[in-house]
N, C-alpha and C. Protein backbone atom coordinates (compact mmCIF):
# COMPACT_ATOMS: atom_id res chain seq x y z
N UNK A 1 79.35 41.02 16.02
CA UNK A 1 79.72 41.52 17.33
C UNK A 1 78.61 42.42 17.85
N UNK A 2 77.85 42.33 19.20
CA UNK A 2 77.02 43.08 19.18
C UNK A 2 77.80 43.94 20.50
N UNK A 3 77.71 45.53 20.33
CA UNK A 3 77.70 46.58 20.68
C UNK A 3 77.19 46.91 22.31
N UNK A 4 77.51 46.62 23.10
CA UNK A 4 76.82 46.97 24.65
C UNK A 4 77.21 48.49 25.07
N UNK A 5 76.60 49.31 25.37
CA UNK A 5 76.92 50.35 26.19
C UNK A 5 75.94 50.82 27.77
N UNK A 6 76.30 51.34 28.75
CA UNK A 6 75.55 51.62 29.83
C UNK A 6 74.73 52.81 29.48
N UNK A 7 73.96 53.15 29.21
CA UNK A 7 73.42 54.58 28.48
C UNK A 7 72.21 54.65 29.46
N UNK A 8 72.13 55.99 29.56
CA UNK A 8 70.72 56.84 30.19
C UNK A 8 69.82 56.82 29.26
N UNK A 9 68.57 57.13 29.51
CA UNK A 9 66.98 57.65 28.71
C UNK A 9 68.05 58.02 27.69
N UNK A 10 68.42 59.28 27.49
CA UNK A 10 68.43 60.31 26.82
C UNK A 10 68.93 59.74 25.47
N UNK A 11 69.78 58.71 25.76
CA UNK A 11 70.73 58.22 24.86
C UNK A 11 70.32 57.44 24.15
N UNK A 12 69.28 56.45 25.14
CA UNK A 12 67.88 55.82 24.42
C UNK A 12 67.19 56.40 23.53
N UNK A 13 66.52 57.45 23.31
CA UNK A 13 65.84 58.31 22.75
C UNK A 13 66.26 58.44 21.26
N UNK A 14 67.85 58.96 21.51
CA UNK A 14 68.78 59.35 20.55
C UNK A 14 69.04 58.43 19.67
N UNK A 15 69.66 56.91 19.90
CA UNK A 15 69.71 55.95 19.16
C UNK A 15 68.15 55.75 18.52
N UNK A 16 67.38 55.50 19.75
CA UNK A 16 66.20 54.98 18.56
C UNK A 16 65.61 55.86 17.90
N UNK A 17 65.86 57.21 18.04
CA UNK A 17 65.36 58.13 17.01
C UNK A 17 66.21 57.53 15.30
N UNK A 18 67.74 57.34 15.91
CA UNK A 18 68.31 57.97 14.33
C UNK A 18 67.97 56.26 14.05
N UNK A 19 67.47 55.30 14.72
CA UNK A 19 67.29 53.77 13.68
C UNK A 19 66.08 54.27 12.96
N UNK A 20 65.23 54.69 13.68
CA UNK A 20 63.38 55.00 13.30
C UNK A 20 63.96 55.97 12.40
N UNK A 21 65.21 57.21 11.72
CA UNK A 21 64.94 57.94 11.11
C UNK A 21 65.88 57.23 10.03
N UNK A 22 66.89 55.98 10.11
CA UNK A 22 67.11 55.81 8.92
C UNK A 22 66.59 55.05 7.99
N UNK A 23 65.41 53.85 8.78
CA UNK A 23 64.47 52.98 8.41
C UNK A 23 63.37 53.91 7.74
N UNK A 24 63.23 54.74 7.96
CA UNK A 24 62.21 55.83 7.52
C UNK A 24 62.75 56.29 5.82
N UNK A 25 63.95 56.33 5.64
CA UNK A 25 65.08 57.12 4.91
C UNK A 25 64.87 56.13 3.35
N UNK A 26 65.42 54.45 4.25
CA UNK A 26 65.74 53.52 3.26
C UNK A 26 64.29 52.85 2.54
N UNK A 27 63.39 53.58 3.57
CA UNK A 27 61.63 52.96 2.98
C UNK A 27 61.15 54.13 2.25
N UNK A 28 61.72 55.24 1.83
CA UNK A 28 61.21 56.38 1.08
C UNK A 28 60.30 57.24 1.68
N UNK A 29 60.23 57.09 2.87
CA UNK A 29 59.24 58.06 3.82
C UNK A 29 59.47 58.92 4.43
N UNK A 30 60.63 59.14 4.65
CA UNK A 30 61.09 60.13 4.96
C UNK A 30 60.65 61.71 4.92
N UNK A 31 60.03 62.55 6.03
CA UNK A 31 59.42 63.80 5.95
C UNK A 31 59.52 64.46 7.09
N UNK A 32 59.36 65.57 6.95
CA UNK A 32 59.61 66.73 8.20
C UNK A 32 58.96 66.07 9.74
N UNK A 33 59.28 66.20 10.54
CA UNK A 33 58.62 66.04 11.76
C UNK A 33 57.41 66.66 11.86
N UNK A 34 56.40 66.04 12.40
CA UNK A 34 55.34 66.93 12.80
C UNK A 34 55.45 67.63 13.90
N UNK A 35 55.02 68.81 14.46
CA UNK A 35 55.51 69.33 15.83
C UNK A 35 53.94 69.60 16.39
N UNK A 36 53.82 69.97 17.37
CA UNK A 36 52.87 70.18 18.52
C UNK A 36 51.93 71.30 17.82
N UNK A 37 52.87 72.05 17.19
CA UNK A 37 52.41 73.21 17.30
C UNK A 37 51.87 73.43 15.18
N UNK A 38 52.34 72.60 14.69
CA UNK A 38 51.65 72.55 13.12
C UNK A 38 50.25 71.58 13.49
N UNK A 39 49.56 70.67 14.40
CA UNK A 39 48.55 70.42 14.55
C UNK A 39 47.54 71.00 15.56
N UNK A 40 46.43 70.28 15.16
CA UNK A 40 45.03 71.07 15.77
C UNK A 40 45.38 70.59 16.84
N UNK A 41 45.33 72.27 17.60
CA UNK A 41 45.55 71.42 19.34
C UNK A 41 44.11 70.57 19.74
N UNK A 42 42.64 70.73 19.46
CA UNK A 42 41.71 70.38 19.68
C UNK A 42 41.51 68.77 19.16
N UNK A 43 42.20 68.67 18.49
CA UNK A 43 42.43 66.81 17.85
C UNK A 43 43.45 66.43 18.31
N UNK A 44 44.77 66.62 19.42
CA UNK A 44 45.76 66.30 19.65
C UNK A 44 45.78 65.77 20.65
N UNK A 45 45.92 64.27 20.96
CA UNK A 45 46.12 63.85 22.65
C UNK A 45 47.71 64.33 22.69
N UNK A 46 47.77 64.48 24.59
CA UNK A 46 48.92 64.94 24.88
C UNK A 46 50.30 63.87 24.21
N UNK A 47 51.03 64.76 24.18
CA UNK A 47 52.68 64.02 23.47
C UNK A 47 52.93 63.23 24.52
N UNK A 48 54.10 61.75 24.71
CA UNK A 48 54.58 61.48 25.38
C UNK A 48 56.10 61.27 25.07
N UNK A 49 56.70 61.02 26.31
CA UNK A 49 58.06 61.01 26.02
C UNK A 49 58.59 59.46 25.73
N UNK A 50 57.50 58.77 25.94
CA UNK A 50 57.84 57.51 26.27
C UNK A 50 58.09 56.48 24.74
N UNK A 51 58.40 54.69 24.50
CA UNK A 51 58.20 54.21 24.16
C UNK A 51 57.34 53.09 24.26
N UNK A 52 56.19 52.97 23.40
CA UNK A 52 55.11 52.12 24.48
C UNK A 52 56.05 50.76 23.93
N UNK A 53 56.99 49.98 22.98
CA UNK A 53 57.04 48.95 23.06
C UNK A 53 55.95 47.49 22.57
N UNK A 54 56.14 46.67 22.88
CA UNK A 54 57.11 45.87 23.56
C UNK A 54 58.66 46.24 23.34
N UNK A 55 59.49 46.06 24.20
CA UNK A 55 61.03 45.66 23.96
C UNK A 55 61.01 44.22 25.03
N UNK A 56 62.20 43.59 24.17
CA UNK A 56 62.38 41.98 25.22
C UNK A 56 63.51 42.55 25.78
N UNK A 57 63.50 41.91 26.47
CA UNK A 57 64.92 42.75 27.91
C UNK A 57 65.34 41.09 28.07
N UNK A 58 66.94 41.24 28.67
CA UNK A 58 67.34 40.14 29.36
C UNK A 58 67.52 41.09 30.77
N UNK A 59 66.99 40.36 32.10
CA UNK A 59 67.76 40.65 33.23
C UNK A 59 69.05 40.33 33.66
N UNK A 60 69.78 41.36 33.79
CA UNK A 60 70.52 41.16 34.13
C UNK A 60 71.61 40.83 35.72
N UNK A 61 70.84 41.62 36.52
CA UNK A 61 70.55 41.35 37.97
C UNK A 61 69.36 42.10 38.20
N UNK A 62 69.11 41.92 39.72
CA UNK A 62 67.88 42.36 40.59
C UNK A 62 69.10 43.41 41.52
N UNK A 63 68.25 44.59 41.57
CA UNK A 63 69.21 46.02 41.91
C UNK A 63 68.19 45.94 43.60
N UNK A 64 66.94 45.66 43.63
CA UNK A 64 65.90 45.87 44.96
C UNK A 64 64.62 45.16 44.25
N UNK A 65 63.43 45.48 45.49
CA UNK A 65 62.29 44.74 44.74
C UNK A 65 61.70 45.26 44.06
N UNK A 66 62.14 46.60 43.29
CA UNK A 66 61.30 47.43 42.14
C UNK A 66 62.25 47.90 41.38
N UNK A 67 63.27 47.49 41.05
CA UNK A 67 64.36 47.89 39.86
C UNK A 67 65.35 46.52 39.11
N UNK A 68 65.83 46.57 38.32
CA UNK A 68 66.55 45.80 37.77
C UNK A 68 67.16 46.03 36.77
N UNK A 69 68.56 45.39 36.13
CA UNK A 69 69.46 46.01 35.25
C UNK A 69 68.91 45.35 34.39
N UNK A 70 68.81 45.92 32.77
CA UNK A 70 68.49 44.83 31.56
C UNK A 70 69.00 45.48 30.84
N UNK A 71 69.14 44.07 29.55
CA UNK A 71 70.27 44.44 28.28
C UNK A 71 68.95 44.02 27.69
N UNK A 72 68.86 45.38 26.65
CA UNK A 72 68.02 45.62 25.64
C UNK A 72 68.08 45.81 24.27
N UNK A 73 68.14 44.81 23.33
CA UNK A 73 68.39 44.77 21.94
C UNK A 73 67.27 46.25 21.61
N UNK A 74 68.36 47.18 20.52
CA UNK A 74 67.93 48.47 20.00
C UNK A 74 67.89 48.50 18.67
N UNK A 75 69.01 47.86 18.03
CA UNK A 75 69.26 47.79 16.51
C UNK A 75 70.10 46.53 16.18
N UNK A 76 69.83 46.32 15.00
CA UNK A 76 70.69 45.30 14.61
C UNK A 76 72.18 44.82 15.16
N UNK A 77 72.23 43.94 16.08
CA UNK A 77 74.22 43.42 16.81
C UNK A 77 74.12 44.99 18.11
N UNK A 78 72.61 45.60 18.47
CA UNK A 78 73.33 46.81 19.24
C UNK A 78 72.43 46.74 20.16
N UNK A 79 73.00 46.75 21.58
CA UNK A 79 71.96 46.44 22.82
C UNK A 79 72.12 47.58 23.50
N UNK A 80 71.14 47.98 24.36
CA UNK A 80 71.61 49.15 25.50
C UNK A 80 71.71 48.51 26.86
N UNK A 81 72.38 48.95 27.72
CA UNK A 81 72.37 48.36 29.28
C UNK A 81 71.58 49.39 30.18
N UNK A 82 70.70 49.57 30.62
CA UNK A 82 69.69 50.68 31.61
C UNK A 82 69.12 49.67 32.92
N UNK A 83 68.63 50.65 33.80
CA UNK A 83 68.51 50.29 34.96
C UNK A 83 66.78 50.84 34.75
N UNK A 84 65.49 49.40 35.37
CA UNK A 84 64.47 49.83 34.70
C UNK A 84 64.04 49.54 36.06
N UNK A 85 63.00 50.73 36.68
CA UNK A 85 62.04 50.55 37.77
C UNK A 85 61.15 50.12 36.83
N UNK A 86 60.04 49.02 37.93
CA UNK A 86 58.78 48.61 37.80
C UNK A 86 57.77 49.48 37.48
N UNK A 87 56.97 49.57 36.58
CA UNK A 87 56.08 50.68 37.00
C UNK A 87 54.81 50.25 37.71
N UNK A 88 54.05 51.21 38.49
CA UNK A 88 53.26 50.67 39.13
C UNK A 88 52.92 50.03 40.31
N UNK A 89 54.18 50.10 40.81
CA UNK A 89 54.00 49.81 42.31
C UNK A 89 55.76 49.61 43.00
N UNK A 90 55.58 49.77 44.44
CA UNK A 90 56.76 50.42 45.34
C UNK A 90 57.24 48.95 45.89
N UNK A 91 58.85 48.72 46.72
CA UNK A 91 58.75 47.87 47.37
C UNK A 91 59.54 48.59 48.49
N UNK A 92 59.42 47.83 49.43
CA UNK A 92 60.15 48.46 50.52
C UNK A 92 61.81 48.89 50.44
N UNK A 93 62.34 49.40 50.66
CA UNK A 93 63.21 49.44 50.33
C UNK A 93 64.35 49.19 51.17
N UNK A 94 65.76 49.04 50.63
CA UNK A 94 66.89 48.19 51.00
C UNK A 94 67.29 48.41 52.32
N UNK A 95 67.24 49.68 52.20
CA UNK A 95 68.40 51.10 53.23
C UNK A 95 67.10 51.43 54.07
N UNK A 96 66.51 50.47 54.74
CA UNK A 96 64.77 51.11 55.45
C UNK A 96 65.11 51.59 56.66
N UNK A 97 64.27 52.52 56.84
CA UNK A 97 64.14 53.44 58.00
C UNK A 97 63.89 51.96 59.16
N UNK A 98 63.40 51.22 58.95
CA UNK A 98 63.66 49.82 60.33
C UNK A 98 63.83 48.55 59.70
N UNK A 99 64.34 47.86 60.94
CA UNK A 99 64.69 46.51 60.63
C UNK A 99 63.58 45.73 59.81
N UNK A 100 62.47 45.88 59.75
CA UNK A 100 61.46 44.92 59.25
C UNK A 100 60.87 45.88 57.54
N UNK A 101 61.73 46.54 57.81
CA UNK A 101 61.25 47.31 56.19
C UNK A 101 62.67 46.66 55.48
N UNK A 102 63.31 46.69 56.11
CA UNK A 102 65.37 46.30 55.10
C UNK A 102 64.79 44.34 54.74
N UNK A 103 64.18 44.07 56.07
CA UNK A 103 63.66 42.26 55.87
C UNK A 103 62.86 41.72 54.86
N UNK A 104 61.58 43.10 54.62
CA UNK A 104 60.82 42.71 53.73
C UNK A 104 61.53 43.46 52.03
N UNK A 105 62.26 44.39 52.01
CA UNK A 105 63.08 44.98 51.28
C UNK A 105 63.74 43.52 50.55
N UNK A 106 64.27 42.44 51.19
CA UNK A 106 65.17 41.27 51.25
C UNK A 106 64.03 40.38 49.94
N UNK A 107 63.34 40.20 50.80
CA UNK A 107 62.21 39.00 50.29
C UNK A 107 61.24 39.63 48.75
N UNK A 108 61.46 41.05 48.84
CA UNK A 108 60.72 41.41 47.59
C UNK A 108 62.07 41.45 46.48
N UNK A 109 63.38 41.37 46.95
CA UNK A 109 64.47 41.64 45.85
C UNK A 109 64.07 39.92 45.29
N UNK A 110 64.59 39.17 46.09
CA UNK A 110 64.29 37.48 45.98
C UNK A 110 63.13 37.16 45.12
N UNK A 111 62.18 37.86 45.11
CA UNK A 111 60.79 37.85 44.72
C UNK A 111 60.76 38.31 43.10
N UNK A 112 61.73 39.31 42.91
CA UNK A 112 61.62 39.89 41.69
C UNK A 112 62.16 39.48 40.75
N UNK A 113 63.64 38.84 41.62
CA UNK A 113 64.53 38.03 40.95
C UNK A 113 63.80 36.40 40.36
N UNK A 114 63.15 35.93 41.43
CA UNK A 114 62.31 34.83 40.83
C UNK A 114 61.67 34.81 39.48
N UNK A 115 60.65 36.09 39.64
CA UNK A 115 59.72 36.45 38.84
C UNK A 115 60.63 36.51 37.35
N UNK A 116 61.52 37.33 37.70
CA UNK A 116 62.37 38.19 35.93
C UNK A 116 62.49 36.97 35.69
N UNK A 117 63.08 35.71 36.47
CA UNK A 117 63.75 34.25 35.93
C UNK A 117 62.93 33.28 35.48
N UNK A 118 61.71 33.59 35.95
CA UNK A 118 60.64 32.84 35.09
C UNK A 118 60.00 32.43 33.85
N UNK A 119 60.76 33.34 33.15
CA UNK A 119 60.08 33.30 31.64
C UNK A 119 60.76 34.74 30.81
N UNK A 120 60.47 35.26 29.64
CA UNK A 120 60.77 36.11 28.61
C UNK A 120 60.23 37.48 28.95
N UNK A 121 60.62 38.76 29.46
CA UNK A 121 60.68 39.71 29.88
C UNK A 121 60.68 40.65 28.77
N UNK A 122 59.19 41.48 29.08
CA UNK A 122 59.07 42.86 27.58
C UNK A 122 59.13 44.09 28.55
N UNK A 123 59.30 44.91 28.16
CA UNK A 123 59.34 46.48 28.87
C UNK A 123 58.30 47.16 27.84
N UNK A 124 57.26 47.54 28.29
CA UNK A 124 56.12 48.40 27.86
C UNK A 124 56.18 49.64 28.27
N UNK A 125 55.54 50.54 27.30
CA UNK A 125 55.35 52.07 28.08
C UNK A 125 56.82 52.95 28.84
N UNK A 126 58.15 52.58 28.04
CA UNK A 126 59.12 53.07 28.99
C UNK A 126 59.15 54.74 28.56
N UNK A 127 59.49 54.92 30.11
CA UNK A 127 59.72 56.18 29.82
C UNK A 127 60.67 56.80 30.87
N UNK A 128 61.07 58.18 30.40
CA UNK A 128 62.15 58.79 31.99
C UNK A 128 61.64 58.55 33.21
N UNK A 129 62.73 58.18 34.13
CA UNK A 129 62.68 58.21 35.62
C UNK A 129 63.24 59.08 36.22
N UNK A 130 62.66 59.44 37.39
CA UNK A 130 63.28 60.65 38.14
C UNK A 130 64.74 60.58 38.27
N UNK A 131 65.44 59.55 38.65
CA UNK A 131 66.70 59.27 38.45
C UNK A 131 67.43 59.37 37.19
N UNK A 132 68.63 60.13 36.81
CA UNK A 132 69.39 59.61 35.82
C UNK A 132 69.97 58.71 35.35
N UNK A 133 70.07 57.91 34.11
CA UNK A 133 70.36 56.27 34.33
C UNK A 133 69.59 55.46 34.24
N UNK A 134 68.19 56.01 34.38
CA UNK A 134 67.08 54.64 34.70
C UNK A 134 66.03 55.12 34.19
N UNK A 135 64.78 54.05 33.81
CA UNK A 135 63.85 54.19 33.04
C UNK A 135 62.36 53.87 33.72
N UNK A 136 61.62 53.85 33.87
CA UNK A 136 60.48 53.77 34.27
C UNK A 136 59.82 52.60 33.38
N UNK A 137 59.20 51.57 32.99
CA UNK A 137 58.79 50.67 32.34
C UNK A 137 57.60 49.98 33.06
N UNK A 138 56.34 49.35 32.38
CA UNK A 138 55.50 48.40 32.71
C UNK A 138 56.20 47.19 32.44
N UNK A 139 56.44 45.94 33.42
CA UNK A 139 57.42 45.12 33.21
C UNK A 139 56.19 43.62 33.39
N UNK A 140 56.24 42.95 31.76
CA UNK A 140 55.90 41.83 31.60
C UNK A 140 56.43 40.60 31.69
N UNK A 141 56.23 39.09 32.47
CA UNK A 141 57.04 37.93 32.01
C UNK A 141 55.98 37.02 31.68
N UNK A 142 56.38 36.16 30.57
CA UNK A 142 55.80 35.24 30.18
C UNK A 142 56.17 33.74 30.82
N UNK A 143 54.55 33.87 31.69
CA UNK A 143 55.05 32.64 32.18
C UNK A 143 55.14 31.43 31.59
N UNK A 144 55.43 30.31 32.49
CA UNK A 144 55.64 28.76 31.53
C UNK A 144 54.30 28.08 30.79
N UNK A 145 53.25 28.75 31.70
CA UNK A 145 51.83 28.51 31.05
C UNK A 145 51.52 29.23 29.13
N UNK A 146 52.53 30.09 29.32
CA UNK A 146 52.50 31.24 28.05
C UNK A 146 51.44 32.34 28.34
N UNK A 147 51.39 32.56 29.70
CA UNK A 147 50.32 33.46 29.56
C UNK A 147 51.10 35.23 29.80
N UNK A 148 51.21 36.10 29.65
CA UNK A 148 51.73 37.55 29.78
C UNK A 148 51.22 37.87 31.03
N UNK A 149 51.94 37.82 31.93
CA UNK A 149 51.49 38.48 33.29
C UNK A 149 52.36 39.83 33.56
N UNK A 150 51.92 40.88 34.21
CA UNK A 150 52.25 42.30 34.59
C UNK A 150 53.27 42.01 36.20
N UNK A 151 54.33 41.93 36.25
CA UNK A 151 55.22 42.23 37.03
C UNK A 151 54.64 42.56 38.74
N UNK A 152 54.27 43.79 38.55
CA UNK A 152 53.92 44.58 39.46
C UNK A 152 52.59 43.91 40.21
N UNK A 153 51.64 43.51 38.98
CA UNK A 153 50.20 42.96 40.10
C UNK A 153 51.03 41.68 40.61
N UNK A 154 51.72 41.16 39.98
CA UNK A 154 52.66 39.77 40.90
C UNK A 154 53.02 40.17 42.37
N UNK A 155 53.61 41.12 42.17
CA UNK A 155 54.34 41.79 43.30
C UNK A 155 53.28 41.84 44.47
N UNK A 156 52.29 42.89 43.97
CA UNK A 156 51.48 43.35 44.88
C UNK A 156 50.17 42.18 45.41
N UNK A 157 50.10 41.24 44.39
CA UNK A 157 49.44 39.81 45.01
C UNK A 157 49.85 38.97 45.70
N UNK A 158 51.80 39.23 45.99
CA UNK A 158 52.34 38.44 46.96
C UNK A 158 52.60 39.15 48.38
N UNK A 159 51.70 40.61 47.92
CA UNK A 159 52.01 41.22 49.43
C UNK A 159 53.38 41.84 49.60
N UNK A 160 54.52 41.90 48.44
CA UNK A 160 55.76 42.04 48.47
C UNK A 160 55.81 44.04 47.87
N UNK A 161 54.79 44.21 47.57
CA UNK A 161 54.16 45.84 47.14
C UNK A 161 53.27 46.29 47.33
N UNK A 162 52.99 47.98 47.11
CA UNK A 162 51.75 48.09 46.96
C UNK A 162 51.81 49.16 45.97
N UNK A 163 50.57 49.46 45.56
CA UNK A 163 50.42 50.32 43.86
C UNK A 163 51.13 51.56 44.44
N UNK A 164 51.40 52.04 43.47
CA UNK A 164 52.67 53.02 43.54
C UNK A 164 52.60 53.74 41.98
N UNK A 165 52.17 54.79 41.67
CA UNK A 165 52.15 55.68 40.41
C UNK A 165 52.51 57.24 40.46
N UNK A 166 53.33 57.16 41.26
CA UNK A 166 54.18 58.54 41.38
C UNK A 166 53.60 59.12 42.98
N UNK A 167 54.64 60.33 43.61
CA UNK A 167 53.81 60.98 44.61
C UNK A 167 55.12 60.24 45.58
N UNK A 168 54.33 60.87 46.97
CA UNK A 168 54.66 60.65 48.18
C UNK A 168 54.80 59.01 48.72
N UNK A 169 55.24 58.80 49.25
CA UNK A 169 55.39 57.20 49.54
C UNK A 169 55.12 57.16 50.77
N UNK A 170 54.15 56.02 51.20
CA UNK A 170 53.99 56.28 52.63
C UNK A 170 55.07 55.23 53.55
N UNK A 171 55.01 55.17 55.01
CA UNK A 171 56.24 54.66 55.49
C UNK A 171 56.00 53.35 55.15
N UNK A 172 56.87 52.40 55.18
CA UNK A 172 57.08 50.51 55.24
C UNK A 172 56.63 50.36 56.29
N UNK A 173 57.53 50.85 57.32
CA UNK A 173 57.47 50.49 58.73
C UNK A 173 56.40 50.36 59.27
N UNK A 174 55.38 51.10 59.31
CA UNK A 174 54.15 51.18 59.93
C UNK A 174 53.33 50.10 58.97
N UNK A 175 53.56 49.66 57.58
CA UNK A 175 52.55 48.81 56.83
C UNK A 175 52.53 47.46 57.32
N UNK A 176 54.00 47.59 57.72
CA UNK A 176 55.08 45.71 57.64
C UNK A 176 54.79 45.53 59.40
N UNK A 177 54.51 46.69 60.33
CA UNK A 177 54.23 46.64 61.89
C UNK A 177 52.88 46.11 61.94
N UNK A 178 51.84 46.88 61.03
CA UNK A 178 50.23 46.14 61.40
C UNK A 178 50.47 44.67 60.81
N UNK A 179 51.07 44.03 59.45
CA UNK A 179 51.69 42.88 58.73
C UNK A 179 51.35 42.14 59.89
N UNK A 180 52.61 42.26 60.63
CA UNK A 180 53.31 41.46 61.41
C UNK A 180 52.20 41.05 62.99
């Protein structure tokens, strides 16, 4: 029977800490954490919060053209359900300040949904999103060729995005008005 729950980051974290700490346990390796502060800060790249992955995701729907629900095998029969933005680039969005931002909002959801349905889906590099509930991820599909393509340069080669790595967002309206 495998296990589904809707879980935030946090909960993410939590599970895959205690699998990584009992696999650690049953392999005899088991040892104190290292902390920030018992190493040379001068040899230390910064900590992250993230998991670089791979994880294989199933999609589960298309939420807009830069988010989507996926069920993510964590442990043995135990999946998580999270809501994962794209990383790396913006799409217009649903609820747009004008009619031709909600249109192209339309065609990048369609777009993403294509893409996730194309082939075998990994989540790289996840990490917290400003939102609670949702994760931030570099989102891979393998296409039918077998080759690993990046989500996001898809996006942004169909004109359906543009790079997007945190910050201010500039308007749709005015991008999708010169577009047009």
């Amino acid at each position: 029977m495998i296990l589904t729950r809707n879980i935030g980051f946090a909960s993410m974290l939590i599970l895959t800490a205690c699998g990584a700490g009992a696999a650690g346990y049953y392999a005899g390796s088991m040892r104190a954490p290292e902390t920030r502060a018992s190493r040379d800060p001068a040899q230390t790249a910064p900590m992250s919060a993230g998991f670089p992955g791979p994880f294989a995701s199933d999609m589960m729907r298309v939420v807009d053209g830069d988010t989507f629900k996926a069920r993510v095998p964590i442990w043995f029969g135990q999946e998580i359900t999270t809501s994962v933005r794209v990383r790396g680039f913006d799409a217009p969005e649903v609820k747009g300040k004008c009619a031709e931002e909600s249109k192209a909002a339309a065609e990048a959801t369609d777009m993403l949904r294509e893409i996730l349905s194309s082939g075998p889906v990994t989540l790289h590099d996840i990490g917290p999103d400003k939102y609670f509930g949702r994760v931030v991820a570099q989102v891979h599909v393998k296409l039918k060729d077998g080759i690993d393509t990046d989500v996001a340069q898809m996006m942004i080669a169909a004109g359906l995005g543009r790079p997007y790595n945190g910050g201010t967002r500039g308007s749709w309206c005015e991008k999708v008005a010169k577009k047009g």
